[in-house]
Protein backbone atom coordinates (compact mmCIF):
# COMPACT_ATOMS: atom_id res chain seq x y z
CA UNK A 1 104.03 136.74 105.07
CA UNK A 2 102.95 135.92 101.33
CA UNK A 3 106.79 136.63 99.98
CA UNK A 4 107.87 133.98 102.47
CA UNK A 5 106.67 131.36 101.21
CA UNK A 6 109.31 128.41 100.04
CA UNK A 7 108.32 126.70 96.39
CA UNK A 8 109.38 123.00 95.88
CA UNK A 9 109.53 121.38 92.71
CA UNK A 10 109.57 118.48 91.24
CA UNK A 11 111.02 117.28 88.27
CA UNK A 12 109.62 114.49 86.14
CA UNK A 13 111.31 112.59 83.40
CA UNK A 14 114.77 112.70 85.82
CA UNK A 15 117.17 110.45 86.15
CA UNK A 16 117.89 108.22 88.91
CA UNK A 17 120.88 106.14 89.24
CA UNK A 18 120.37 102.94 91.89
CA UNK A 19 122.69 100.10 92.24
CA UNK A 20 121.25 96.23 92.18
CA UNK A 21 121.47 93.04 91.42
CA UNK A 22 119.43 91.42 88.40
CA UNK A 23 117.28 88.49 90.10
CA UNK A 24 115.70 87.39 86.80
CA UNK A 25 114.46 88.08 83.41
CA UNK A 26 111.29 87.69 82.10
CA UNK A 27 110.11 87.88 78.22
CA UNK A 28 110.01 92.04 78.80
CA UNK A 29 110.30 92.33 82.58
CA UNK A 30 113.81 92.73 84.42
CA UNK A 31 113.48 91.86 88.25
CA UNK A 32 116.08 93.84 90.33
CA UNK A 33 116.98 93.23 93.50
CA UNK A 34 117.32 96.61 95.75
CA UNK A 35 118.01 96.38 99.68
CA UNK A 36 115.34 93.95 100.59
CA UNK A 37 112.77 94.41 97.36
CA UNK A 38 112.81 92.72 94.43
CA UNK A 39 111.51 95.43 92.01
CA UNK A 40 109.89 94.11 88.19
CA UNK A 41 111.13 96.73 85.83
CA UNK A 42 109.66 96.55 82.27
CA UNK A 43 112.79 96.49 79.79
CA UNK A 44 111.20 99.11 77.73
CA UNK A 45 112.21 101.68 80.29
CA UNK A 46 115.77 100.34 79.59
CA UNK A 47 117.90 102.83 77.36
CA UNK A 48 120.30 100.75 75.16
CA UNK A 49 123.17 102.04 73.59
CA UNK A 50 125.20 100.90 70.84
């Protein structure tokens, strides 16, 4: 029964694509809108390109 077992992993550090719509910005603090939520996301997690 041990070599049945099923492993499940997780990745961390992925990357998640979600469409929203920006509610506000604050000094460092982006508020998206999601479905119902309204989700503060610090700018710093923003990648910028140029």
């Amino acid at each position: 029964m041990a070599d049945d077992q099923i492993v499940k992993k997780i990745s961390v550090n992925s990357t998640i694509s979600l469409k929203g719509i920006v509610k506000a910005i604050f000094n460092d603090t982006v508020h998206v809108q999601i479905g119902g939520k309204i989700i503060p996301i610090p700018a710093s997690d923003f990648k910028l390109e140029k």
